[in-house]
PDB file of N, CA and C in Angstrom:
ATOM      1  N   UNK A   1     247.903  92.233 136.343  1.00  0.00           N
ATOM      2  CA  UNK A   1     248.134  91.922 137.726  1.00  0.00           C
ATOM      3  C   UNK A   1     246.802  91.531 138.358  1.00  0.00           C
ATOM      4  N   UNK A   2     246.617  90.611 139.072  1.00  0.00           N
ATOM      5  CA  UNK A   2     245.263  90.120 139.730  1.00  0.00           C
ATOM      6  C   UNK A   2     245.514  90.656 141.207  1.00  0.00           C
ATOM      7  N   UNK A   3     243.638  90.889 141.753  1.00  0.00           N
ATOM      8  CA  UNK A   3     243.872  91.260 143.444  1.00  0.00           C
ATOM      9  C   UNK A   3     243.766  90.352 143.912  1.00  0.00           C
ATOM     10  N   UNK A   4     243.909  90.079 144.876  1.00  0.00           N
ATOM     11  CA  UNK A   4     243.948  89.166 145.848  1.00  0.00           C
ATOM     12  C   UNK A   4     243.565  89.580 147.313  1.00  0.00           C
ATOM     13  N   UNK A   5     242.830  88.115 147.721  1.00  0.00           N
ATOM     14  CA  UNK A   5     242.323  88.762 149.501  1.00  0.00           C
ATOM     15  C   UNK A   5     243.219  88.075 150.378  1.00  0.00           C
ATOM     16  N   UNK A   6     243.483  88.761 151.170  1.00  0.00           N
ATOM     17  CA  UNK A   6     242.812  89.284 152.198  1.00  0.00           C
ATOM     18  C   UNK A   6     243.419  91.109 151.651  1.00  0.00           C
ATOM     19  N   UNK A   7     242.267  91.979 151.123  1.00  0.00           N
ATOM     20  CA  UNK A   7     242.311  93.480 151.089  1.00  0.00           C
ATOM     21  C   UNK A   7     241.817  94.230 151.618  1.00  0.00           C
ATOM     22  N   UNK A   8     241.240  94.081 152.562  1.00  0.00           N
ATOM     23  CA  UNK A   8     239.858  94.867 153.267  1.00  0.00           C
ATOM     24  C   UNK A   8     240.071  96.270 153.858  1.00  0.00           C
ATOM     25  N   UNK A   9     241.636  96.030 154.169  1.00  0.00           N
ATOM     26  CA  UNK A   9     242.028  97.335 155.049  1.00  0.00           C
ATOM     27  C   UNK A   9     243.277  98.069 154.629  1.00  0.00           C
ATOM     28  N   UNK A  10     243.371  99.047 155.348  1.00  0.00           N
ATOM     29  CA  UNK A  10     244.853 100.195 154.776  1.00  0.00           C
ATOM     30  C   UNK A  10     246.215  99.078 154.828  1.00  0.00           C
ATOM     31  N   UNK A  11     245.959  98.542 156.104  1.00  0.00           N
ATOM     32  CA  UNK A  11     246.948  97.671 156.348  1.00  0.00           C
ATOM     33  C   UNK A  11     247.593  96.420 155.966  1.00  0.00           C
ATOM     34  N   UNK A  12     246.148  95.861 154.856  1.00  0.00           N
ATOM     35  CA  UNK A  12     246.594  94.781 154.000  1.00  0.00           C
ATOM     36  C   UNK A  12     246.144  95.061 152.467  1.00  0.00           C
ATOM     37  N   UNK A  13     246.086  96.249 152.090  1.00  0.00           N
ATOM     38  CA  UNK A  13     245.999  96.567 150.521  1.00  0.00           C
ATOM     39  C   UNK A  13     247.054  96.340 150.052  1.00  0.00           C
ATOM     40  N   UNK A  14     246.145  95.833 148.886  1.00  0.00           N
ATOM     41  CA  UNK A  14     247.135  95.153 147.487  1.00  0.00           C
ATOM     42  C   UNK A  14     247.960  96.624 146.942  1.00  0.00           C
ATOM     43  N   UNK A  15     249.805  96.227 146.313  1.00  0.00           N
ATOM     44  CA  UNK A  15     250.540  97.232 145.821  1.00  0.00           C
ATOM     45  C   UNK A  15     250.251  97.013 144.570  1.00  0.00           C
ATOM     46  N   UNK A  16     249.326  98.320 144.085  1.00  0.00           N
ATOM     47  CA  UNK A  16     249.467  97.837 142.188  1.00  0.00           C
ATOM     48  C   UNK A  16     250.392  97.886 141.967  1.00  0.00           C
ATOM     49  N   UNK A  17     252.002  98.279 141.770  1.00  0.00           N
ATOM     50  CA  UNK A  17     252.683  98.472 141.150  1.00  0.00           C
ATOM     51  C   UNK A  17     253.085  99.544 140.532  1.00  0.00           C
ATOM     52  N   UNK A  18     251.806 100.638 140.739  1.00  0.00           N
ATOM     53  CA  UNK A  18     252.491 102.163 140.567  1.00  0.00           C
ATOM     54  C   UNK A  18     253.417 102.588 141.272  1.00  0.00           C
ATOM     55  N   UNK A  19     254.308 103.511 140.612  1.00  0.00           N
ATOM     56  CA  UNK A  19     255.631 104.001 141.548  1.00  0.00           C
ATOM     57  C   UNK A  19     255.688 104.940 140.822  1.00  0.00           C
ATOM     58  N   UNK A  20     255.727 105.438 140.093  1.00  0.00           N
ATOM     59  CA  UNK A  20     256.673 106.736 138.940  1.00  0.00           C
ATOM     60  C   UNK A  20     255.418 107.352 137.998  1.00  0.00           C
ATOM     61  N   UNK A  21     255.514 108.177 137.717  1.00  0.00           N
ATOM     62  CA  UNK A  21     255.062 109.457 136.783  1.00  0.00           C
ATOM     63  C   UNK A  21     255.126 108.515 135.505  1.00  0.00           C
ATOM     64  N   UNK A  22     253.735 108.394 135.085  1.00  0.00           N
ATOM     65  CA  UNK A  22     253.798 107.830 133.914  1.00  0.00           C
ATOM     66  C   UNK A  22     253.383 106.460 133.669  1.00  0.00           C
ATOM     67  N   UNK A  23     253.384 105.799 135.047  1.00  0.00           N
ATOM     68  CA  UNK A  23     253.193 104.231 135.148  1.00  0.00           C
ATOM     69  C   UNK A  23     251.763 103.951 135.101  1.00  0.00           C
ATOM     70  N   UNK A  24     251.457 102.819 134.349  1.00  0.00           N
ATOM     71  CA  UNK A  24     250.114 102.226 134.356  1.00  0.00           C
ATOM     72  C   UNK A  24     250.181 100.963 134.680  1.00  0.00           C
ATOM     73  N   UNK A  25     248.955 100.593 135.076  1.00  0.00           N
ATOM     74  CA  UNK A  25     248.611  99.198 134.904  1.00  0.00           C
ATOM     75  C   UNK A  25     246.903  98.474 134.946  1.00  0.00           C
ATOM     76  N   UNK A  26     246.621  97.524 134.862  1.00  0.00           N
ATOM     77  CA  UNK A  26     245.587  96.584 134.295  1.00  0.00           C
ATOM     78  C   UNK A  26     245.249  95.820 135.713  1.00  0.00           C
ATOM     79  N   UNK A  27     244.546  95.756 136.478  1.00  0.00           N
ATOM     80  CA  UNK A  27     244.539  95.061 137.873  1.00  0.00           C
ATOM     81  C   UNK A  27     242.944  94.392 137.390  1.00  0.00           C
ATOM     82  N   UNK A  28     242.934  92.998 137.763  1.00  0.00           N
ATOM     83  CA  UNK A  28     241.796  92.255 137.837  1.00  0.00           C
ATOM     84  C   UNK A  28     241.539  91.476 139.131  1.00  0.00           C
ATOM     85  N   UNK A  29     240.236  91.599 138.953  1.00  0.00           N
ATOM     86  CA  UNK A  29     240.008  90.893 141.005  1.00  0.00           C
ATOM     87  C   UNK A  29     238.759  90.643 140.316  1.00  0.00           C
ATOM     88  N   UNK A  30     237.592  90.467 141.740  1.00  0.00           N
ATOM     89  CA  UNK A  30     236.290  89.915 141.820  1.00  0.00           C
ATOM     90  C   UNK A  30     235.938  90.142 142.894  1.00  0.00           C
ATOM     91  N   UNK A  31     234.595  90.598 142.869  1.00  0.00           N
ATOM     92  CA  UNK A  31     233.973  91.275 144.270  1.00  0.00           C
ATOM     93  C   UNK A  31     233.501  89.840 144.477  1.00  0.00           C
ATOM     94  N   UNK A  32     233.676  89.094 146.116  1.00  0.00           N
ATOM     95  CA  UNK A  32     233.388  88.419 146.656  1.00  0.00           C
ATOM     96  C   UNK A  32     231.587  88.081 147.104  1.00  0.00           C
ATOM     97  N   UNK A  33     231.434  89.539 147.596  1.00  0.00           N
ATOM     98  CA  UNK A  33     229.802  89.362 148.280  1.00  0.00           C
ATOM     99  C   UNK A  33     229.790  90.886 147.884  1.00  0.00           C
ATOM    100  N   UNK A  34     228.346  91.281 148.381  1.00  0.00           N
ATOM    101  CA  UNK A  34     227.910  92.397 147.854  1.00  0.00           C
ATOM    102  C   UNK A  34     228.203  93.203 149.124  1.00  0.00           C
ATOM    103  N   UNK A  35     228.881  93.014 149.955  1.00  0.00           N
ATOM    104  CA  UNK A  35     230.100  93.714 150.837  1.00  0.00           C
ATOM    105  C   UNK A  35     231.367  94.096 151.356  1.00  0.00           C
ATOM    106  N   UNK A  36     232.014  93.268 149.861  1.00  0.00           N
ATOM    107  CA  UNK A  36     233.363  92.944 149.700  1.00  0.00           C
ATOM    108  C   UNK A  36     234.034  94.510 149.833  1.00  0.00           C
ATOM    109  N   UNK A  37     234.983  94.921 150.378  1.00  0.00           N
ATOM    110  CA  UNK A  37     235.898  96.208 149.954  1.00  0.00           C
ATOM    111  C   UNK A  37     237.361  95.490 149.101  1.00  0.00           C
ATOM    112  N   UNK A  38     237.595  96.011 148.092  1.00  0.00           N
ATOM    113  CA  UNK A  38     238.935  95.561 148.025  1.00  0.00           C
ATOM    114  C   UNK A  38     240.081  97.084 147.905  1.00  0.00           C
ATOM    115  N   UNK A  39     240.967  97.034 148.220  1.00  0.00           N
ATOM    116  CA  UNK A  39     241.735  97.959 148.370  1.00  0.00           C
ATOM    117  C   UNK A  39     242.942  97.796 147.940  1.00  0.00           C
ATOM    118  N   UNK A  40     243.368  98.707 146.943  1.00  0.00           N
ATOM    119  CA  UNK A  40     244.782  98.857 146.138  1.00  0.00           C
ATOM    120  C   UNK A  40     245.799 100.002 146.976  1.00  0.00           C
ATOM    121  N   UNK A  41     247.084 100.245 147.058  1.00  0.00           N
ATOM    122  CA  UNK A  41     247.665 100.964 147.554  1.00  0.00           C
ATOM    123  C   UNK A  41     248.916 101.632 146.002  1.00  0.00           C
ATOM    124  N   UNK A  42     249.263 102.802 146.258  1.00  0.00           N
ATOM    125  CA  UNK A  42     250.092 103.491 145.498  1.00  0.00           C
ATOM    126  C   UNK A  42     250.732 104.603 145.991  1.00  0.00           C
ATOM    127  N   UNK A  43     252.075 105.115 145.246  1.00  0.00           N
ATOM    128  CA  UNK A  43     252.573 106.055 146.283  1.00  0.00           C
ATOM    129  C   UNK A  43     252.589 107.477 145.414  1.00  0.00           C
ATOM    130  N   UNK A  44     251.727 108.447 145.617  1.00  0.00           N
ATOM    131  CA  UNK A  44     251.811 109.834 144.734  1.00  0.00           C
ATOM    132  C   UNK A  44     252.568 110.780 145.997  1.00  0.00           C
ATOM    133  N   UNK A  45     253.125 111.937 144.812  1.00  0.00           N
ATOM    134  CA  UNK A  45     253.634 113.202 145.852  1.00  0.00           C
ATOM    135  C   UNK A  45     252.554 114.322 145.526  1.00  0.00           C
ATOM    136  N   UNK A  46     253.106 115.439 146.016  1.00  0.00           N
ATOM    137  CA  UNK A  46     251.891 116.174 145.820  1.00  0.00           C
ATOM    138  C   UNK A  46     252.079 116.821 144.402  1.00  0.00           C
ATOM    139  N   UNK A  47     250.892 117.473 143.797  1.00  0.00           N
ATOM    140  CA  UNK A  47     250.875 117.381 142.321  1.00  0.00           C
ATOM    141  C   UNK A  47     250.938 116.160 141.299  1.00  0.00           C
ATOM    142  N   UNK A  48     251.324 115.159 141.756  1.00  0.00           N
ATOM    143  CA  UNK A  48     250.578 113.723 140.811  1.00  0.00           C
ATOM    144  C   UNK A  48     249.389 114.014 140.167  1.00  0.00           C
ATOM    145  N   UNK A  49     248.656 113.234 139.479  1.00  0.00           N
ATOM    146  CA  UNK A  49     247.716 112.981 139.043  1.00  0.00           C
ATOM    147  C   UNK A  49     247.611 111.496 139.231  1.00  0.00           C
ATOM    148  N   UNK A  50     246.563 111.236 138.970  1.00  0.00           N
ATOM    149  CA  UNK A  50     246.108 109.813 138.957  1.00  0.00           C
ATOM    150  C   UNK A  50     244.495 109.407 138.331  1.00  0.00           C
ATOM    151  N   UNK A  51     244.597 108.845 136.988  1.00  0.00           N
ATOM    152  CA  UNK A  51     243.728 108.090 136.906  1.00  0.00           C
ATOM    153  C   UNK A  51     243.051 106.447 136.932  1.00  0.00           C
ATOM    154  N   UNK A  52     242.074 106.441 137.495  1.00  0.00           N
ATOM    155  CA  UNK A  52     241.354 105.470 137.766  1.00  0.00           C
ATOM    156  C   UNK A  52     240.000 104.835 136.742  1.00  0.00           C
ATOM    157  N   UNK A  53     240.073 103.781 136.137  1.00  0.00           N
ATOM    158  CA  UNK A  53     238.648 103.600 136.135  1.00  0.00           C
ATOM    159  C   UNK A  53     238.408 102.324 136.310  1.00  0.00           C
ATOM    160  N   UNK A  54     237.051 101.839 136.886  1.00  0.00           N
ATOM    161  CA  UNK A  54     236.805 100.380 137.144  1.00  0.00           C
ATOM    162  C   UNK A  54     235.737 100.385 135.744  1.00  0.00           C
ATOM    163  N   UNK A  55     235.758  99.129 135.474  1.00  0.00           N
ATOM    164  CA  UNK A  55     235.230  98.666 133.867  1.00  0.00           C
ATOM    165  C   UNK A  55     234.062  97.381 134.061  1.00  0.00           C
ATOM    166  N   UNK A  56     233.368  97.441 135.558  1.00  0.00           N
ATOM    167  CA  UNK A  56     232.971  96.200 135.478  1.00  0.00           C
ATOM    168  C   UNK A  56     231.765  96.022 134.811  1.00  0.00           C
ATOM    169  N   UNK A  57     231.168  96.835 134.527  1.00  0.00           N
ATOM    170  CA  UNK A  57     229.452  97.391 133.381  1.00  0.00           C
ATOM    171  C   UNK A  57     230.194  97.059 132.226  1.00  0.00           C
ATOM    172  N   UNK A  58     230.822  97.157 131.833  1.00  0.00           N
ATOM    173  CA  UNK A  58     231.985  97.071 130.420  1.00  0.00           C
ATOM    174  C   UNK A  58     231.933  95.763 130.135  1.00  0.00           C
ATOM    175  N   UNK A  59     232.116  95.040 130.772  1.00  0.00           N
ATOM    176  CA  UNK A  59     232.087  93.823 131.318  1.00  0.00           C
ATOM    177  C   UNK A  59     231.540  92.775 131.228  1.00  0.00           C
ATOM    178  N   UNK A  60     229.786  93.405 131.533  1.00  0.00           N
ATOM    179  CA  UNK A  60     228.978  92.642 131.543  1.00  0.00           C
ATOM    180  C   UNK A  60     228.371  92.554 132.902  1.00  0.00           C
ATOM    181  N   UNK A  61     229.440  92.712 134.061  1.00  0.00           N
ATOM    182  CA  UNK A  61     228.798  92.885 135.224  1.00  0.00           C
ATOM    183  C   UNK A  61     227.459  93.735 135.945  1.00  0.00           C
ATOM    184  N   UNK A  62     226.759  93.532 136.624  1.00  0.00           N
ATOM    185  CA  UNK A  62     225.892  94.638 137.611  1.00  0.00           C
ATOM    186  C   UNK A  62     226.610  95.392 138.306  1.00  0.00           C
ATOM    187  N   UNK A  63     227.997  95.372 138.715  1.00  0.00           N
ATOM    188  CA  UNK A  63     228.144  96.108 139.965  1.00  0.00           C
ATOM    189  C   UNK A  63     228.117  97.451 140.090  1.00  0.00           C
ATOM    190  N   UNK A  64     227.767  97.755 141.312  1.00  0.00           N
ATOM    191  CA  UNK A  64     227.424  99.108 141.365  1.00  0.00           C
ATOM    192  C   UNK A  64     228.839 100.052 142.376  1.00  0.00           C
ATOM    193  N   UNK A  65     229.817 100.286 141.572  1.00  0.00           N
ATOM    194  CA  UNK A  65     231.159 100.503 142.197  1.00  0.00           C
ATOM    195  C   UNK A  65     231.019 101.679 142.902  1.00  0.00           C
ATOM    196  N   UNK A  66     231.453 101.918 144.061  1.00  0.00           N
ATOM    197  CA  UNK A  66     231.947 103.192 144.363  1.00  0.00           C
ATOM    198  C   UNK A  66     233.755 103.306 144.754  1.00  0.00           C
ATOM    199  N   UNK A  67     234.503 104.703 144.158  1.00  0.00           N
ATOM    200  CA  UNK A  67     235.628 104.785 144.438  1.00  0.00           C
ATOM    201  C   UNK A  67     236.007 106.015 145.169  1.00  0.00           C
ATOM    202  N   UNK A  68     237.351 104.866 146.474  1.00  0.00           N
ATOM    203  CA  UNK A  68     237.247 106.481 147.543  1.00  0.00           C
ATOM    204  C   UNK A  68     238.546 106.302 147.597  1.00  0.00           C
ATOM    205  N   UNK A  69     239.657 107.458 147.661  1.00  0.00           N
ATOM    206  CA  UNK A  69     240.716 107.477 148.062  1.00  0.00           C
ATOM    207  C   UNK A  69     240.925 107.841 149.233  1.00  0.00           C
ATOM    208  N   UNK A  70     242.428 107.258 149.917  1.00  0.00           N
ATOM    209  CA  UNK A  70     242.491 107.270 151.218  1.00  0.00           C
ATOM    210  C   UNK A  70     243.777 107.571 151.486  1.00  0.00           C
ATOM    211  N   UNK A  71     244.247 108.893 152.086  1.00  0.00           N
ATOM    212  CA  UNK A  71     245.533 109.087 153.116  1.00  0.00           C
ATOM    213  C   UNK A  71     246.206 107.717 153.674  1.00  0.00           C
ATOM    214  N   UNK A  72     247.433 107.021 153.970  1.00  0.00           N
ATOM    215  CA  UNK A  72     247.794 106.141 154.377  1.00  0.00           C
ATOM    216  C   UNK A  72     247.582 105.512 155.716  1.00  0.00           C
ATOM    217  N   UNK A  73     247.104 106.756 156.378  1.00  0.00           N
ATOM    218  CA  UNK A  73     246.214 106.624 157.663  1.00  0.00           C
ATOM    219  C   UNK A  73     245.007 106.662 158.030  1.00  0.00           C
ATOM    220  N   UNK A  74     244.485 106.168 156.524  1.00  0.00           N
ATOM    221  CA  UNK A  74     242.736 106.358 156.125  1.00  0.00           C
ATOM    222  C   UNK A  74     241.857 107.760 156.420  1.00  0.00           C
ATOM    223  N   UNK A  75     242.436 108.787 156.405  1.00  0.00           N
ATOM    224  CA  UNK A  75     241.686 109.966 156.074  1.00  0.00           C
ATOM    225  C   UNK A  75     240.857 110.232 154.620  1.00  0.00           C
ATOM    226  N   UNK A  76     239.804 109.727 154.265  1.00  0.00           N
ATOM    227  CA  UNK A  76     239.365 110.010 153.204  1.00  0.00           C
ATOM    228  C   UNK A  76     239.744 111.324 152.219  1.00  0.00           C
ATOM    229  N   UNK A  77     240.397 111.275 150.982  1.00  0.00           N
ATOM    230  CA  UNK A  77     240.492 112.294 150.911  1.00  0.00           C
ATOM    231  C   UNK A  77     239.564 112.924 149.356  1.00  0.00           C
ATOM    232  N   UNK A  78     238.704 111.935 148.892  1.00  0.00           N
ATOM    233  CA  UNK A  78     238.194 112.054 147.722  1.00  0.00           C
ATOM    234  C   UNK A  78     237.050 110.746 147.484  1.00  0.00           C
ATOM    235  N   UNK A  79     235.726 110.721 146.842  1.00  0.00           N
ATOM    236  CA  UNK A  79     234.870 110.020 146.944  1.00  0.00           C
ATOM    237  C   UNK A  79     234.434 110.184 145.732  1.00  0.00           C
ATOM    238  N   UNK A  80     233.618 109.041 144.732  1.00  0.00           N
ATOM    239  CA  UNK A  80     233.373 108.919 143.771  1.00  0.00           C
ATOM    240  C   UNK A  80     232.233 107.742 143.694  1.00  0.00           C
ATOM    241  N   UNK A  81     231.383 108.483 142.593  1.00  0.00           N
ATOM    242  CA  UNK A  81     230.058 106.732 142.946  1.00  0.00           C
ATOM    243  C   UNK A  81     229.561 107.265 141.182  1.00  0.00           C
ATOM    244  N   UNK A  82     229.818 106.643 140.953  1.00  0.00           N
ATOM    245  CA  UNK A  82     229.156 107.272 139.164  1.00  0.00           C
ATOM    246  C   UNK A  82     229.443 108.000 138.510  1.00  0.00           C
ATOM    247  N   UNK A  83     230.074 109.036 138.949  1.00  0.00           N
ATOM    248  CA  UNK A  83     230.291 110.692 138.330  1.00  0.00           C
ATOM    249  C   UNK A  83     231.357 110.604 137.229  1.00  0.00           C
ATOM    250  N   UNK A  84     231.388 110.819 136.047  1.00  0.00           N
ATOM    251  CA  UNK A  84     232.742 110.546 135.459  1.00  0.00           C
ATOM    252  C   UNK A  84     233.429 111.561 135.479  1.00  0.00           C
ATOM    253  N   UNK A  85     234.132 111.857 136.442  1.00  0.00           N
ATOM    254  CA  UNK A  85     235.180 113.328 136.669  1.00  0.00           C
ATOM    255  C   UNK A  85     235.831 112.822 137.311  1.00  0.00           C
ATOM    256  N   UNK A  86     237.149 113.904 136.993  1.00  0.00           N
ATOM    257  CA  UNK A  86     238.213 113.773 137.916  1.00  0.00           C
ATOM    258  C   UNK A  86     238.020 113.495 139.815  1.00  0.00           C
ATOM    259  N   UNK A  87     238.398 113.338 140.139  1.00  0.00           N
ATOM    260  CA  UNK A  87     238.324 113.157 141.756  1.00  0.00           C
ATOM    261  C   UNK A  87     239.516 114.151 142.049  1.00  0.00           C
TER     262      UNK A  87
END
C-alpha cells in the first residue's frame, strides 16, 4: 500500500488497512522535506498490541525517524526516536 499526501494531520491520515487482530501490512511513502509529518491511522481496542517498524536505514536512507502515537483526538499517547522497544 503506498502513502499519500496530503497526511499531515489527525484529520487527513492515511487508513493502513488495519482492522482485526492479526492483520498486517507493508506501507511505502517518502518523506517530502526534512519537515514532512506523514500520518497513518488504525483502529485498536484496549489490550491490542501493535507493531511498528519504519525500515528507512535498511534502505539505504539517512532518515532520522521518530514514531509517536496518537489518541484520535491527538493526545499523544506513546513516543519513540531510536529505542528498539515496545512503545
Amino acid at each position: 500500500m503506498s502513502i499519500f499526501e496530503p497526511n499531515d494531520t489527525i484529520s487527513n491520515a492515511n487508513d493502513s488497512g488495519l482492522s482485526s487482530p492479526g492483520d498486517s501490512a507493508v506501507l511505502n511513502g517518502s518523506i517530502e522535506s526534512i519537515t514532512d509529518v506523514d500520518l497513518l491511522k488504525f483502529q485498536l481496542d484496549q489490550g491490542d498490541v501493535v507493531t511498528l517498524n519504519i525500515e528507512a536505514q535498511e534502505n539505504g536512507s539517512s532518515l532520522d525517524s521518530i514514531l509517536r502515537v496518537f489518541d484520535s483526538t491527538g493526545n499523544e499517547l506513546a513516543v519513540n526516536d531510536d529505542t528498539p522497544i515496545p512503545l
